[in-house]
PDB file of N, CA and C in Angstrom:
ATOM      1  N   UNK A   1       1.612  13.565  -5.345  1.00  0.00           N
ATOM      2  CA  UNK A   1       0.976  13.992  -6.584  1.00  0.00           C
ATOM      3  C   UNK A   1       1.938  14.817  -7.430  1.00  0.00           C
ATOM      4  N   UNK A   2       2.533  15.501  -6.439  1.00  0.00           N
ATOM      5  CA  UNK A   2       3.877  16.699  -7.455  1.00  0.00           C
ATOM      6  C   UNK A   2       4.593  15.868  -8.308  1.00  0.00           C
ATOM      7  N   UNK A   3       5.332  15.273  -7.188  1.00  0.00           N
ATOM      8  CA  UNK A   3       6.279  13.995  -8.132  1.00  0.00           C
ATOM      9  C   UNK A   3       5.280  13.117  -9.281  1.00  0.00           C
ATOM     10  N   UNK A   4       4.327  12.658  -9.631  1.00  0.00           N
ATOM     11  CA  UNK A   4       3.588  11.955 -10.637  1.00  0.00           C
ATOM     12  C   UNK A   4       3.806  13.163 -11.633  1.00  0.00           C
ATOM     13  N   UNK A   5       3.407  14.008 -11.076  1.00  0.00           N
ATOM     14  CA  UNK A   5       3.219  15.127 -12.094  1.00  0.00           C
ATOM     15  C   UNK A   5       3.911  15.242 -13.180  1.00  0.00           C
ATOM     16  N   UNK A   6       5.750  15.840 -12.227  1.00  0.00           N
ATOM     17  CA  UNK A   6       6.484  15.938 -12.906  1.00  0.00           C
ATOM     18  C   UNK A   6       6.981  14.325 -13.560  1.00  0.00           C
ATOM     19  N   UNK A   7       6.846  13.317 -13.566  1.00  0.00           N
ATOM     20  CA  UNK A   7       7.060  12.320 -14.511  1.00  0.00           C
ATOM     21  C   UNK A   7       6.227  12.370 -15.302  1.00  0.00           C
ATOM     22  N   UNK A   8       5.485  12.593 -15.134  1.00  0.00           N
ATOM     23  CA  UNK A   8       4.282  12.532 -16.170  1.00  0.00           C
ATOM     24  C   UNK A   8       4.282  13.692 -17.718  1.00  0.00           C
ATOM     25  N   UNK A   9       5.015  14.530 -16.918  1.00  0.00           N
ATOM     26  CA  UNK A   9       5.427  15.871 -18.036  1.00  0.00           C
ATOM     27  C   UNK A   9       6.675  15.584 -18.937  1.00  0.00           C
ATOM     28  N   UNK A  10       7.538  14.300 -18.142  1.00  0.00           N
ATOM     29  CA  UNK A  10       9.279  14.294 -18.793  1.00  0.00           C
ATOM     30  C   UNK A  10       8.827  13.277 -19.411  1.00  0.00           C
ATOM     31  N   UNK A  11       8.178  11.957 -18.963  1.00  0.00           N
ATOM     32  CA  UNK A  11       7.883  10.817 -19.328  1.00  0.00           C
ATOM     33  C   UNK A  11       6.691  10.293 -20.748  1.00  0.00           C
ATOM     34  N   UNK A  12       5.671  11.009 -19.694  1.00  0.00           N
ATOM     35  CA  UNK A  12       4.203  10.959 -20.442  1.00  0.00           C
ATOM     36  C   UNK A  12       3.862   9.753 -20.464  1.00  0.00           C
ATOM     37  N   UNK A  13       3.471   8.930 -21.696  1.00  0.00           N
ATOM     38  CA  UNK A  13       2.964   8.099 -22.149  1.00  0.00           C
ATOM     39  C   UNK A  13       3.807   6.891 -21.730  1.00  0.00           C
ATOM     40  N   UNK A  14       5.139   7.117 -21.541  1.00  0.00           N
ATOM     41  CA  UNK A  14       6.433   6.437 -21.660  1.00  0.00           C
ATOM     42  C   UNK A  14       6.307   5.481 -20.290  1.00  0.00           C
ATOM     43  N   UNK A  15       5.222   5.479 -19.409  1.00  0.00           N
ATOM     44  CA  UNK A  15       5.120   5.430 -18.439  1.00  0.00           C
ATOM     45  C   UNK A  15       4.104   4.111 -17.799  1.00  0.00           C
ATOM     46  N   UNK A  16       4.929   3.068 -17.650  1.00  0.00           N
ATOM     47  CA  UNK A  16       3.750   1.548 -17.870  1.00  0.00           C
ATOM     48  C   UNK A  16       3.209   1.501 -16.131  1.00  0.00           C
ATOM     49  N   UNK A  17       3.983   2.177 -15.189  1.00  0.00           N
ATOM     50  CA  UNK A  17       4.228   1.271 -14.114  1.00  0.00           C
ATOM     51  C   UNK A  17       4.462   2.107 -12.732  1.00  0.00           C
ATOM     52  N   UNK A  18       3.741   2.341 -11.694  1.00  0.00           N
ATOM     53  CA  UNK A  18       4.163   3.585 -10.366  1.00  0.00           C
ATOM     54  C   UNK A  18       4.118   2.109  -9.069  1.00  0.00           C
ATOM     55  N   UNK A  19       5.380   2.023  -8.297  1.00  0.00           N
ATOM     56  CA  UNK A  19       5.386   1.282  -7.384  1.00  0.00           C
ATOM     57  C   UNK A  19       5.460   2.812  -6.530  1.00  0.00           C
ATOM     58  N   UNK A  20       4.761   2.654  -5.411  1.00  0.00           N
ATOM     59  CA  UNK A  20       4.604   3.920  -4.164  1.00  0.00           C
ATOM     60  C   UNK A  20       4.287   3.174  -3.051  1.00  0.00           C
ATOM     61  N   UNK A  21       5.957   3.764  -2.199  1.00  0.00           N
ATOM     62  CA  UNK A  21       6.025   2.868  -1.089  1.00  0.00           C
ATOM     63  C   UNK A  21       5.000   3.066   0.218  1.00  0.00           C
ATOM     64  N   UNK A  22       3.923   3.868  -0.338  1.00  0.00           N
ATOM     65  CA  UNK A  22       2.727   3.942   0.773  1.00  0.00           C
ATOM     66  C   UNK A  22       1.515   4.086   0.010  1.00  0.00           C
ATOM     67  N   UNK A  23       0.799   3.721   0.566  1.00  0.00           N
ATOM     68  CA  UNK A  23      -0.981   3.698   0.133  1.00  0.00           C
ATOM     69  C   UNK A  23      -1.801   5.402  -0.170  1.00  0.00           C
ATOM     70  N   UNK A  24      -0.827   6.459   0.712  1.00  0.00           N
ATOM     71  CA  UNK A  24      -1.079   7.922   0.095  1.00  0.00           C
ATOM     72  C   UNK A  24      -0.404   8.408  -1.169  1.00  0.00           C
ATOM     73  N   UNK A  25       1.299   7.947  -0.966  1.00  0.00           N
ATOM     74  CA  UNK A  25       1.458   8.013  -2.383  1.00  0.00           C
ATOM     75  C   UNK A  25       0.803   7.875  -3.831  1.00  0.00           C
ATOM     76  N   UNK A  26       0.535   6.363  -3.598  1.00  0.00           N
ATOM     77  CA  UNK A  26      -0.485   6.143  -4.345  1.00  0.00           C
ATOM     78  C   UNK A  26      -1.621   6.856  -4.763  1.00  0.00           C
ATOM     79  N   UNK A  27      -2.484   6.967  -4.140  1.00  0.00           N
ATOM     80  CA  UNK A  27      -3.388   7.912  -4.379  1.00  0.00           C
ATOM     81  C   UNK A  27      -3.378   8.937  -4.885  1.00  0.00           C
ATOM     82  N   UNK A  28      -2.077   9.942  -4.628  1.00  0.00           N
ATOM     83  CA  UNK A  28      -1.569  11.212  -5.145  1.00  0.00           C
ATOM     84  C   UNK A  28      -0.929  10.844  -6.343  1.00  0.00           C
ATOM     85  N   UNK A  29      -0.287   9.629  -6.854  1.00  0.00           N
ATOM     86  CA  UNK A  29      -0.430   9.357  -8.181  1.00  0.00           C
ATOM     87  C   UNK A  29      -1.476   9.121  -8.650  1.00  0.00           C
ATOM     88  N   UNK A  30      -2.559   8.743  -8.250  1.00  0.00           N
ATOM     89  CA  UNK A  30      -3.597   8.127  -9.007  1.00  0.00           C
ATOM     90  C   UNK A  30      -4.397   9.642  -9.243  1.00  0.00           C
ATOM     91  N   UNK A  31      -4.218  10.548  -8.609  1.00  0.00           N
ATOM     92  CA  UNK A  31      -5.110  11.784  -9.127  1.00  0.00           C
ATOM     93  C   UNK A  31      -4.140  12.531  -9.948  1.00  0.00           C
ATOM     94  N   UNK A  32      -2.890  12.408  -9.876  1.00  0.00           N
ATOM     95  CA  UNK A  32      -1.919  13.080 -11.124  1.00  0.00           C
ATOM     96  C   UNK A  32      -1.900  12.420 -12.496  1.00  0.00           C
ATOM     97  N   UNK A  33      -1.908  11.394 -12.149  1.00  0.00           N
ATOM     98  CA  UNK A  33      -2.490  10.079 -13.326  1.00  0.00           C
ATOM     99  C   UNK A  33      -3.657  10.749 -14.012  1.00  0.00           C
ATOM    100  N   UNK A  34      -4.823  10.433 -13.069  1.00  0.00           N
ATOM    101  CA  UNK A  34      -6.130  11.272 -13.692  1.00  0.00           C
ATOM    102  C   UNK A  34      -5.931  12.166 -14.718  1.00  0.00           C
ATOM    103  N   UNK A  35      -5.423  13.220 -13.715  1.00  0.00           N
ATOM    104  CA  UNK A  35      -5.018  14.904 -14.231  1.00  0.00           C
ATOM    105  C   UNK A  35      -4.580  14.821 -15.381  1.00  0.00           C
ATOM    106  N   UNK A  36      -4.021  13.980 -15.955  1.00  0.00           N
ATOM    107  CA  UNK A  36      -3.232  14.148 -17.474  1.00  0.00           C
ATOM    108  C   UNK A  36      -4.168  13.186 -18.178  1.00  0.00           C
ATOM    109  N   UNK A  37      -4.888  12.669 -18.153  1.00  0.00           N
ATOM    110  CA  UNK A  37      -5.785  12.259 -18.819  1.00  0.00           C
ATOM    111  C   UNK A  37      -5.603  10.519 -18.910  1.00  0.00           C
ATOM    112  N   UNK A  38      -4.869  10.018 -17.867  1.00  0.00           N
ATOM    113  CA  UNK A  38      -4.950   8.431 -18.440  1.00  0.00           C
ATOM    114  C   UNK A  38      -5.110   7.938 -17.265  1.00  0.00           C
ATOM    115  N   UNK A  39      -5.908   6.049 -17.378  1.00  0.00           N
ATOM    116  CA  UNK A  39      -6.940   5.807 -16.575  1.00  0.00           C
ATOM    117  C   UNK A  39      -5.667   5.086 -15.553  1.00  0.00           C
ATOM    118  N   UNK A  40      -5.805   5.409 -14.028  1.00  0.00           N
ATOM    119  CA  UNK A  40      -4.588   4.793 -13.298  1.00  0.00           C
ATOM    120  C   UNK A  40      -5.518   3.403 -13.686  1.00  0.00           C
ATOM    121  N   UNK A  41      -4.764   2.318 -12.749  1.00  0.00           N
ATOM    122  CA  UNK A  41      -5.229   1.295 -12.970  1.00  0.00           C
ATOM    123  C   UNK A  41      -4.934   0.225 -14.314  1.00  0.00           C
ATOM    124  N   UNK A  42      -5.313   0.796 -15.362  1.00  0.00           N
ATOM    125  CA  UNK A  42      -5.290   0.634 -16.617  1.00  0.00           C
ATOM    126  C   UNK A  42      -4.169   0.776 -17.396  1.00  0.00           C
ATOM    127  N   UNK A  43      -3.684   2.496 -17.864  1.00  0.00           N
ATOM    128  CA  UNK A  43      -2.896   2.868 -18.976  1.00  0.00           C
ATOM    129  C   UNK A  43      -1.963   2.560 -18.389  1.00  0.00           C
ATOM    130  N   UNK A  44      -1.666   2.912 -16.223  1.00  0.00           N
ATOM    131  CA  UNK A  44      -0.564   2.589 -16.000  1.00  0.00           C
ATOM    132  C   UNK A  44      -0.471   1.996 -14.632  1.00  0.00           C
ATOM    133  N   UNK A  45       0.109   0.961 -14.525  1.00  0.00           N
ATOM    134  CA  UNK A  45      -0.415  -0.305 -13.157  1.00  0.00           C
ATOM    135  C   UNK A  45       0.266   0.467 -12.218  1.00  0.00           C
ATOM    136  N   UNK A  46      -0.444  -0.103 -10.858  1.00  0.00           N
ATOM    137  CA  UNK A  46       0.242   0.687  -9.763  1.00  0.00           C
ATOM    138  C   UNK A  46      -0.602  -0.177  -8.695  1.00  0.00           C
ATOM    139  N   UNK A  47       1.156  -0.162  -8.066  1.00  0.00           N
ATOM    140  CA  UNK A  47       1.211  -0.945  -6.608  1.00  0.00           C
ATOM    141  C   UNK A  47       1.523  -0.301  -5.333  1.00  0.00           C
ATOM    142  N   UNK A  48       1.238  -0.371  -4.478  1.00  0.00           N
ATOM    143  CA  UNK A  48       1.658   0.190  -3.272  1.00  0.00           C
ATOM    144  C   UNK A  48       1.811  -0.906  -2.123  1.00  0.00           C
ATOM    145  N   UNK A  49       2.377  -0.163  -1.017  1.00  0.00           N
ATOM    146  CA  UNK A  49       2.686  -0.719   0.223  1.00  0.00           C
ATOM    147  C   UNK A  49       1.472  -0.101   1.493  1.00  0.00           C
ATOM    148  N   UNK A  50       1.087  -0.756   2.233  1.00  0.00           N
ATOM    149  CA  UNK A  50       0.330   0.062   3.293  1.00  0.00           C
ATOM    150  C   UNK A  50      -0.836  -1.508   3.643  1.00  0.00           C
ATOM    151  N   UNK A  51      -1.765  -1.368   2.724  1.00  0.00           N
ATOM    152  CA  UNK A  51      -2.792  -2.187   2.713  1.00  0.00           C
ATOM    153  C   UNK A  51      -3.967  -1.379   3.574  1.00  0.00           C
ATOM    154  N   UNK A  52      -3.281  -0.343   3.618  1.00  0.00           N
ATOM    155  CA  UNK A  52      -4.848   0.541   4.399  1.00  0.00           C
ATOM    156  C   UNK A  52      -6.247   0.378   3.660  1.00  0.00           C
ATOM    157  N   UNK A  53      -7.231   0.960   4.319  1.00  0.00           N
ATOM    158  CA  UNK A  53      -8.686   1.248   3.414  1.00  0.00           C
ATOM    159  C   UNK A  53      -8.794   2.018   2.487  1.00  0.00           C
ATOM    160  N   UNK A  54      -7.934   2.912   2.312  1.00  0.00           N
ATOM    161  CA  UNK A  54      -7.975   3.697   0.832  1.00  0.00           C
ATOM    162  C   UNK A  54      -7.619   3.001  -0.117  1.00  0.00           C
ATOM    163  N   UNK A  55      -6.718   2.044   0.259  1.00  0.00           N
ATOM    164  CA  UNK A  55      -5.854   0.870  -1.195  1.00  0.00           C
ATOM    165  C   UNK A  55      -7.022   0.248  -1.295  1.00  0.00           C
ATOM    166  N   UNK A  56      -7.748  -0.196  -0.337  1.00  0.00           N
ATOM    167  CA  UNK A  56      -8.804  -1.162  -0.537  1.00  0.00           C
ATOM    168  C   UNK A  56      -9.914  -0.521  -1.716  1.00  0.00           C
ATOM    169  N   UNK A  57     -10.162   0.764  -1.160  1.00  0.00           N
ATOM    170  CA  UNK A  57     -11.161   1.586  -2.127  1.00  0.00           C
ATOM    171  C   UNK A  57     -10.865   2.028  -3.612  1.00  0.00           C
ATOM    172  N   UNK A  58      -9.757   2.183  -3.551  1.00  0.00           N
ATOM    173  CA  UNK A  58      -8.487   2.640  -4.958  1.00  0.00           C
ATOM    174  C   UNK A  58      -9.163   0.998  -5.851  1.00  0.00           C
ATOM    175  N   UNK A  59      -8.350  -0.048  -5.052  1.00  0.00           N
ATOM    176  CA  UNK A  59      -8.777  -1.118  -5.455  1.00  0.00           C
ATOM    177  C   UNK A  59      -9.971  -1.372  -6.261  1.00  0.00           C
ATOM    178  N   UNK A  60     -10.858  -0.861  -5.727  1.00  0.00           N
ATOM    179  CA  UNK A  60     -12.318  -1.381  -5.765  1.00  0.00           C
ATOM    180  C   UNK A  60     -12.940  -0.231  -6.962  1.00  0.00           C
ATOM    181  N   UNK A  61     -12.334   0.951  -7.221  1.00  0.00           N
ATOM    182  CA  UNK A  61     -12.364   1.606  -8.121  1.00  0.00           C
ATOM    183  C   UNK A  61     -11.918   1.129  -9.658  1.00  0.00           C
ATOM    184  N   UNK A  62     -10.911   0.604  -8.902  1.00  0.00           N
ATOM    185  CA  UNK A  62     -10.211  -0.050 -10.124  1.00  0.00           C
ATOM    186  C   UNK A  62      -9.314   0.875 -10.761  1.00  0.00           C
ATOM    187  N   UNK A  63      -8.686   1.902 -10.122  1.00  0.00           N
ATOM    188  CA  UNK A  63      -7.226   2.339 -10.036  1.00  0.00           C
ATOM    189  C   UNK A  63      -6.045   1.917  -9.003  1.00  0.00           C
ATOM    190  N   UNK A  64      -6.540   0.914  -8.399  1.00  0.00           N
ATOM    191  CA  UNK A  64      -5.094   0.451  -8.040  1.00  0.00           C
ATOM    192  C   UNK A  64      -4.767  -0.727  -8.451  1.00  0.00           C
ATOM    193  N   UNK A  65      -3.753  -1.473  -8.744  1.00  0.00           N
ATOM    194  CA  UNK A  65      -3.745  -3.225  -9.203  1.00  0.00           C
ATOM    195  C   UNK A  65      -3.367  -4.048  -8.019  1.00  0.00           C
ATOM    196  N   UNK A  66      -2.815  -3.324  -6.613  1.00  0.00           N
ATOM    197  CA  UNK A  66      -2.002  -4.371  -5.530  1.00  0.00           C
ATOM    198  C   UNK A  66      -1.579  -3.246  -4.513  1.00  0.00           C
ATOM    199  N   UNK A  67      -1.901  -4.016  -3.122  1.00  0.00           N
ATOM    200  CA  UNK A  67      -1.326  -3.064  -1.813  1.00  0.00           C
ATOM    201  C   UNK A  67      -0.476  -4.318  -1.156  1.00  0.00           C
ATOM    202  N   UNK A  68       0.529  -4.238  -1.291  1.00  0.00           N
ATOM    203  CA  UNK A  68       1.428  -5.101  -0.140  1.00  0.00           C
ATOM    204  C   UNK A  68       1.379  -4.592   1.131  1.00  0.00           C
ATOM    205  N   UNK A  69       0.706  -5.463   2.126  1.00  0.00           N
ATOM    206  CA  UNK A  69       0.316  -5.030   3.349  1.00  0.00           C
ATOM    207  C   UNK A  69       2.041  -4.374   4.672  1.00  0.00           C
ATOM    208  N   UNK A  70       1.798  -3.421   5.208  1.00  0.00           N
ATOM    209  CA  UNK A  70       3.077  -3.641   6.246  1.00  0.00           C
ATOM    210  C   UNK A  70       2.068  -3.038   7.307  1.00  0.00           C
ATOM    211  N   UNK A  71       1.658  -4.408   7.912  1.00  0.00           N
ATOM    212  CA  UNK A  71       0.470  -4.299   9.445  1.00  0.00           C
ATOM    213  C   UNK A  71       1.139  -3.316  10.347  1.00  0.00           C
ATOM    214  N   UNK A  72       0.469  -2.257  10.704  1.00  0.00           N
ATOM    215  CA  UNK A  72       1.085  -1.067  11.696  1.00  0.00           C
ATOM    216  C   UNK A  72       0.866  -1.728  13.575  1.00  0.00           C
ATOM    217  N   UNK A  73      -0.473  -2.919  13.224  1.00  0.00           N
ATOM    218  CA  UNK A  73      -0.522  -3.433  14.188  1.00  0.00           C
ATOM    219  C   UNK A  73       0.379  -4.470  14.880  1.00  0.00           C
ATOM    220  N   UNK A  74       1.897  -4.210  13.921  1.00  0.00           N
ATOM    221  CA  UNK A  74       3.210  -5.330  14.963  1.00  0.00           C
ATOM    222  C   UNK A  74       3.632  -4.537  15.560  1.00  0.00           C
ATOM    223  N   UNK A  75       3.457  -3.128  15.757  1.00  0.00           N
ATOM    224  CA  UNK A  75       4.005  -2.014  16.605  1.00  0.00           C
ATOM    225  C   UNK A  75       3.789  -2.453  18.432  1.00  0.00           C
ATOM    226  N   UNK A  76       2.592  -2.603  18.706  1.00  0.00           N
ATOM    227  CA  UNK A  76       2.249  -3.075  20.233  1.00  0.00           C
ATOM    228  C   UNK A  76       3.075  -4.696  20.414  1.00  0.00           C
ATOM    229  N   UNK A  77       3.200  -5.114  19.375  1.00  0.00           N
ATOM    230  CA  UNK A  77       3.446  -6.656  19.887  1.00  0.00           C
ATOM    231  C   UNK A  77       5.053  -6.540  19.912  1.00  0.00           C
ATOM    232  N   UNK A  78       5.599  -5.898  18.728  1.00  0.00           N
ATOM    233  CA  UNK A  78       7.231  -5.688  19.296  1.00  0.00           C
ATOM    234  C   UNK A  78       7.596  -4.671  20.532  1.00  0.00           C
ATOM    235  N   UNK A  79       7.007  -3.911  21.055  1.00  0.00           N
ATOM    236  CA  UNK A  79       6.764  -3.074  22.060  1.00  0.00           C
ATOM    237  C   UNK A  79       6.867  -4.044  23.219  1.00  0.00           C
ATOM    238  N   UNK A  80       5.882  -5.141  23.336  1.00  0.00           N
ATOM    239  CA  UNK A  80       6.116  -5.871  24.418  1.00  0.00           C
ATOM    240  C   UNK A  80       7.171  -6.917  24.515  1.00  0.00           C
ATOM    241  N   UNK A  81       7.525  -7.375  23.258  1.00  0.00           N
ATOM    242  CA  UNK A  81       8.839  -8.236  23.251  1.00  0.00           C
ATOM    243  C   UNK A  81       9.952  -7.219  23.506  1.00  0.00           C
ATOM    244  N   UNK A  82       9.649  -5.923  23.231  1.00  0.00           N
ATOM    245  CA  UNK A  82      11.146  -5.031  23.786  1.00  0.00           C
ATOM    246  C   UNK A  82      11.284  -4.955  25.614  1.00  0.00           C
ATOM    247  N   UNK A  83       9.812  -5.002  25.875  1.00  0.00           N
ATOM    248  CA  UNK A  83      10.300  -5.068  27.743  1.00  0.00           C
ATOM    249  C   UNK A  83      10.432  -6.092  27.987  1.00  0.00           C
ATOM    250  N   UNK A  84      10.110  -7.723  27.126  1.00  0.00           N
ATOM    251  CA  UNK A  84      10.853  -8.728  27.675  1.00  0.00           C
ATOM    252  C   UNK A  84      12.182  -8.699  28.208  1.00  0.00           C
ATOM    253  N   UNK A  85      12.729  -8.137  26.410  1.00  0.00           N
ATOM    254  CA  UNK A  85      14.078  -8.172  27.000  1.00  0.00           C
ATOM    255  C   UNK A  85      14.908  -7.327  27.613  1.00  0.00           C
ATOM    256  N   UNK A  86      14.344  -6.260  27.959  1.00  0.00           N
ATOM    257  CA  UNK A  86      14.762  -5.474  28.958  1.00  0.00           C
ATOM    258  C   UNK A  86      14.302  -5.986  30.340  1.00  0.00           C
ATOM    259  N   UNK A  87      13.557  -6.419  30.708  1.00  0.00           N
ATOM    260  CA  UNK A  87      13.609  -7.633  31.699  1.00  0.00           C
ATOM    261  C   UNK A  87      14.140  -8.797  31.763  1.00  0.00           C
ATOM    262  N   UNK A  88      14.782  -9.175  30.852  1.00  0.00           N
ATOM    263  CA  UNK A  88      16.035 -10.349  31.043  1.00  0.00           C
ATOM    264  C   UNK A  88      14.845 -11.425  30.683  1.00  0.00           C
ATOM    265  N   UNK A  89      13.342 -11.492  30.170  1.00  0.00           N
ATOM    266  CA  UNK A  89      12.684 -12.420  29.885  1.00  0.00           C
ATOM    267  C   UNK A  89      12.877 -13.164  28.601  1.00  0.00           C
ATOM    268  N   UNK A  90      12.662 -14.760  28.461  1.00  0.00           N
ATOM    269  CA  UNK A  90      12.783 -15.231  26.905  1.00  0.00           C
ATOM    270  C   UNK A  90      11.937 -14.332  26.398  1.00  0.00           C
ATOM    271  N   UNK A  91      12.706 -14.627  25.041  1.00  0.00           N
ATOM    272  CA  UNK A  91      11.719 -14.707  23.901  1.00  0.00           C
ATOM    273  C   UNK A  91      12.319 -15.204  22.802  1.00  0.00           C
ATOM    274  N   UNK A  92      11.317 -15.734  21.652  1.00  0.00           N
ATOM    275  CA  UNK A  92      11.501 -16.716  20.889  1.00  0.00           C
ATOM    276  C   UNK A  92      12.345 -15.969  19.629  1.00  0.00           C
ATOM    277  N   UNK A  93      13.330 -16.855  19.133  1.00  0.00           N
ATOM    278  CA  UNK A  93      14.138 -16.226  17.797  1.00  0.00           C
ATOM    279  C   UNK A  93      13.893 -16.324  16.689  1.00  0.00           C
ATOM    280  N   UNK A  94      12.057 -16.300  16.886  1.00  0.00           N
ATOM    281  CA  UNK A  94      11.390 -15.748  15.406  1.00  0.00           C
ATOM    282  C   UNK A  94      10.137 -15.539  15.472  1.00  0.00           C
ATOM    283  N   UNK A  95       9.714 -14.169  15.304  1.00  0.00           N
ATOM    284  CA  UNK A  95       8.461 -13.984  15.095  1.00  0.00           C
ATOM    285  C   UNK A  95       7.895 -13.495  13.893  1.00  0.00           C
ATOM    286  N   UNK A  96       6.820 -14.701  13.256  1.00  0.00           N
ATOM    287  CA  UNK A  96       6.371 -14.460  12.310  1.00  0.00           C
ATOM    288  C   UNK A  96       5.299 -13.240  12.216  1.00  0.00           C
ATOM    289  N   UNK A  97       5.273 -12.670  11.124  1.00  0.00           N
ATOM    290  CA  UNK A  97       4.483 -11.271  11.390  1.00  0.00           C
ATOM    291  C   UNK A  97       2.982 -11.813  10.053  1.00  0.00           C
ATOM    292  N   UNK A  98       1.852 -11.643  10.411  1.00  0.00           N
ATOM    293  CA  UNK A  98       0.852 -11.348   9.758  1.00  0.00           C
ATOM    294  C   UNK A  98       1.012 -10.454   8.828  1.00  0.00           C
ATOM    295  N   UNK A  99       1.427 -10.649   7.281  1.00  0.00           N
ATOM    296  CA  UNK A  99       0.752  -9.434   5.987  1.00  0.00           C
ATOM    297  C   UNK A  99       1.175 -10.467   5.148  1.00  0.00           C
ATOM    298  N   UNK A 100       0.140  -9.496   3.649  1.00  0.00           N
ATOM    299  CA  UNK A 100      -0.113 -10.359   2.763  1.00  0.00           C
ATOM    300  C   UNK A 100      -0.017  -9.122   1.768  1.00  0.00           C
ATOM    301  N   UNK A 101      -0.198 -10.139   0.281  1.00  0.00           N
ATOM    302  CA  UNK A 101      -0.298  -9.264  -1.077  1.00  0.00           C
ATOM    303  C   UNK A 101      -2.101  -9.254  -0.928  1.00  0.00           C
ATOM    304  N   UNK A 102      -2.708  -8.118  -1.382  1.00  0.00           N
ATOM    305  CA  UNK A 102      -3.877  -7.853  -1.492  1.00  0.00           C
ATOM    306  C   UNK A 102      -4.311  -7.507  -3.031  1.00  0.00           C
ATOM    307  N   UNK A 103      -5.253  -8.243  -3.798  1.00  0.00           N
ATOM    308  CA  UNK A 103      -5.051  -7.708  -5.135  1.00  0.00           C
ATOM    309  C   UNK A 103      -6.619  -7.180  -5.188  1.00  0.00           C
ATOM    310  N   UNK A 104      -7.026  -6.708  -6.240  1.00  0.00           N
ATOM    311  CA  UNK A 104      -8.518  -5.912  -6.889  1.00  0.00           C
ATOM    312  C   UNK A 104      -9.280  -7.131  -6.415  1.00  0.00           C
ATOM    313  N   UNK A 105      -9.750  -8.146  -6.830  1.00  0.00           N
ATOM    314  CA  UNK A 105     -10.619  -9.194  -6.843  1.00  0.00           C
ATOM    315  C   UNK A 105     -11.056  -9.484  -5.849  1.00  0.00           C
ATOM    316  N   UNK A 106     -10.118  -9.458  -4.720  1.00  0.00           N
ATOM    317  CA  UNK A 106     -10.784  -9.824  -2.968  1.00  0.00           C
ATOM    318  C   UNK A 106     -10.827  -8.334  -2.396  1.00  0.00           C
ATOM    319  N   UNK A 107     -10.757  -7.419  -2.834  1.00  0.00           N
ATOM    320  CA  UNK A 107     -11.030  -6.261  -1.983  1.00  0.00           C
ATOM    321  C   UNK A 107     -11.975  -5.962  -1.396  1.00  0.00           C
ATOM    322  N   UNK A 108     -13.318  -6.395  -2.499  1.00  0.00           N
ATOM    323  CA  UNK A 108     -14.623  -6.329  -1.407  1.00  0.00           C
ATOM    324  C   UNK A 108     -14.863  -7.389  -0.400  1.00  0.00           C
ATOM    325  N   UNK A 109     -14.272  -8.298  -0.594  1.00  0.00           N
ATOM    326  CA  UNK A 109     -14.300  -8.905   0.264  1.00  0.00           C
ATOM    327  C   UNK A 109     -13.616  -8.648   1.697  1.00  0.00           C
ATOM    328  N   UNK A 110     -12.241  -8.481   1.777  1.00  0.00           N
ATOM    329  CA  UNK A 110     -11.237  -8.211   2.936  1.00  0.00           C
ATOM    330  C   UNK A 110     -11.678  -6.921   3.362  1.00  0.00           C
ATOM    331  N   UNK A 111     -11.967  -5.738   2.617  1.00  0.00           N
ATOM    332  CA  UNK A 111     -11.901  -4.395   2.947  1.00  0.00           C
ATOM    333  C   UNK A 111     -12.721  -4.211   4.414  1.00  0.00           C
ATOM    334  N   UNK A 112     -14.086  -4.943   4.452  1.00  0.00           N
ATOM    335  CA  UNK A 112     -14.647  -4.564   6.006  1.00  0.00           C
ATOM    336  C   UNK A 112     -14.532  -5.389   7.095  1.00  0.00           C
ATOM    337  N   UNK A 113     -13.380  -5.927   7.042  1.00  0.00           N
ATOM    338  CA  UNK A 113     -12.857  -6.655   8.113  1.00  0.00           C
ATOM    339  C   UNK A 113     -11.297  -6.094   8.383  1.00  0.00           C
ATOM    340  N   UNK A 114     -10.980  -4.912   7.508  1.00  0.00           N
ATOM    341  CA  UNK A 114      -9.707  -4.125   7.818  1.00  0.00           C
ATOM    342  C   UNK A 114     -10.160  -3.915   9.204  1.00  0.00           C
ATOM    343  N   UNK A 115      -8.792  -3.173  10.026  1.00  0.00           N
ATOM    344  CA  UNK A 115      -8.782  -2.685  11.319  1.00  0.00           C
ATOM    345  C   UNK A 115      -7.782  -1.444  10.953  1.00  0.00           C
ATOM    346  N   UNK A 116      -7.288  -1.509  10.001  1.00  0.00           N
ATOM    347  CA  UNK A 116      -7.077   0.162   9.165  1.00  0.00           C
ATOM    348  C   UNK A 116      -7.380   0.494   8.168  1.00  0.00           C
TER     349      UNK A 116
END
């Protein structure tokens, strides 16, 4: 939120666009946004990374425009491909990972089938 702030004081109006490489960022722009009087969402688009349930809700407010998902749930699955190979076991030389772009329009939809 500090950082929005201070752009928001050097910048102001000057200001079309907040990419925030997490889904809290976001949010803490979107209430510094508020704070100066212009509608996030709207006066100035904003994307984030995460795809958590707050992006979903931001979303659904209609202050956020997009959460590019980074699933926290490949953490257990590369975890176990790391004791493969510390056991000298195959494993395959590509694993595709589950995430997606999430935009306003399907949020009510996807949001209660999140698992974050």
């Amino acid at each position: 939120k500090e950082v929005m702030e201070a752009f928001l004081q050097g910048y102001g109006d000057d200001i079309d666009a907040v990419y925030a490489h997490n889904d809290d960022m976001a949010i803490g722009a979107i209430k510094a946004i508020e704070d100066y009087g212009l509608k996030p969402g709207h006066d100035i688009k904003i994307v984030s990374i995460d795809g958590a349930r707050i992006a979903f809700e931001a979303m659904l407010a209609g202050k956020l425009n997009a959460t590019i998902e980074c699933n926290p749930l490949l953490g257990p699955g590369f975890f176990d491909l790391a004791l493969k190979v510390v056991n000298n076991e195959e494993v395959p030389k590509w694993i595709k990972s589950d995430e997606d772009i999430f935009l306003p329009h399907e949020a009510a939809e996807i949001m209660p089938v999140r698992e974050y």
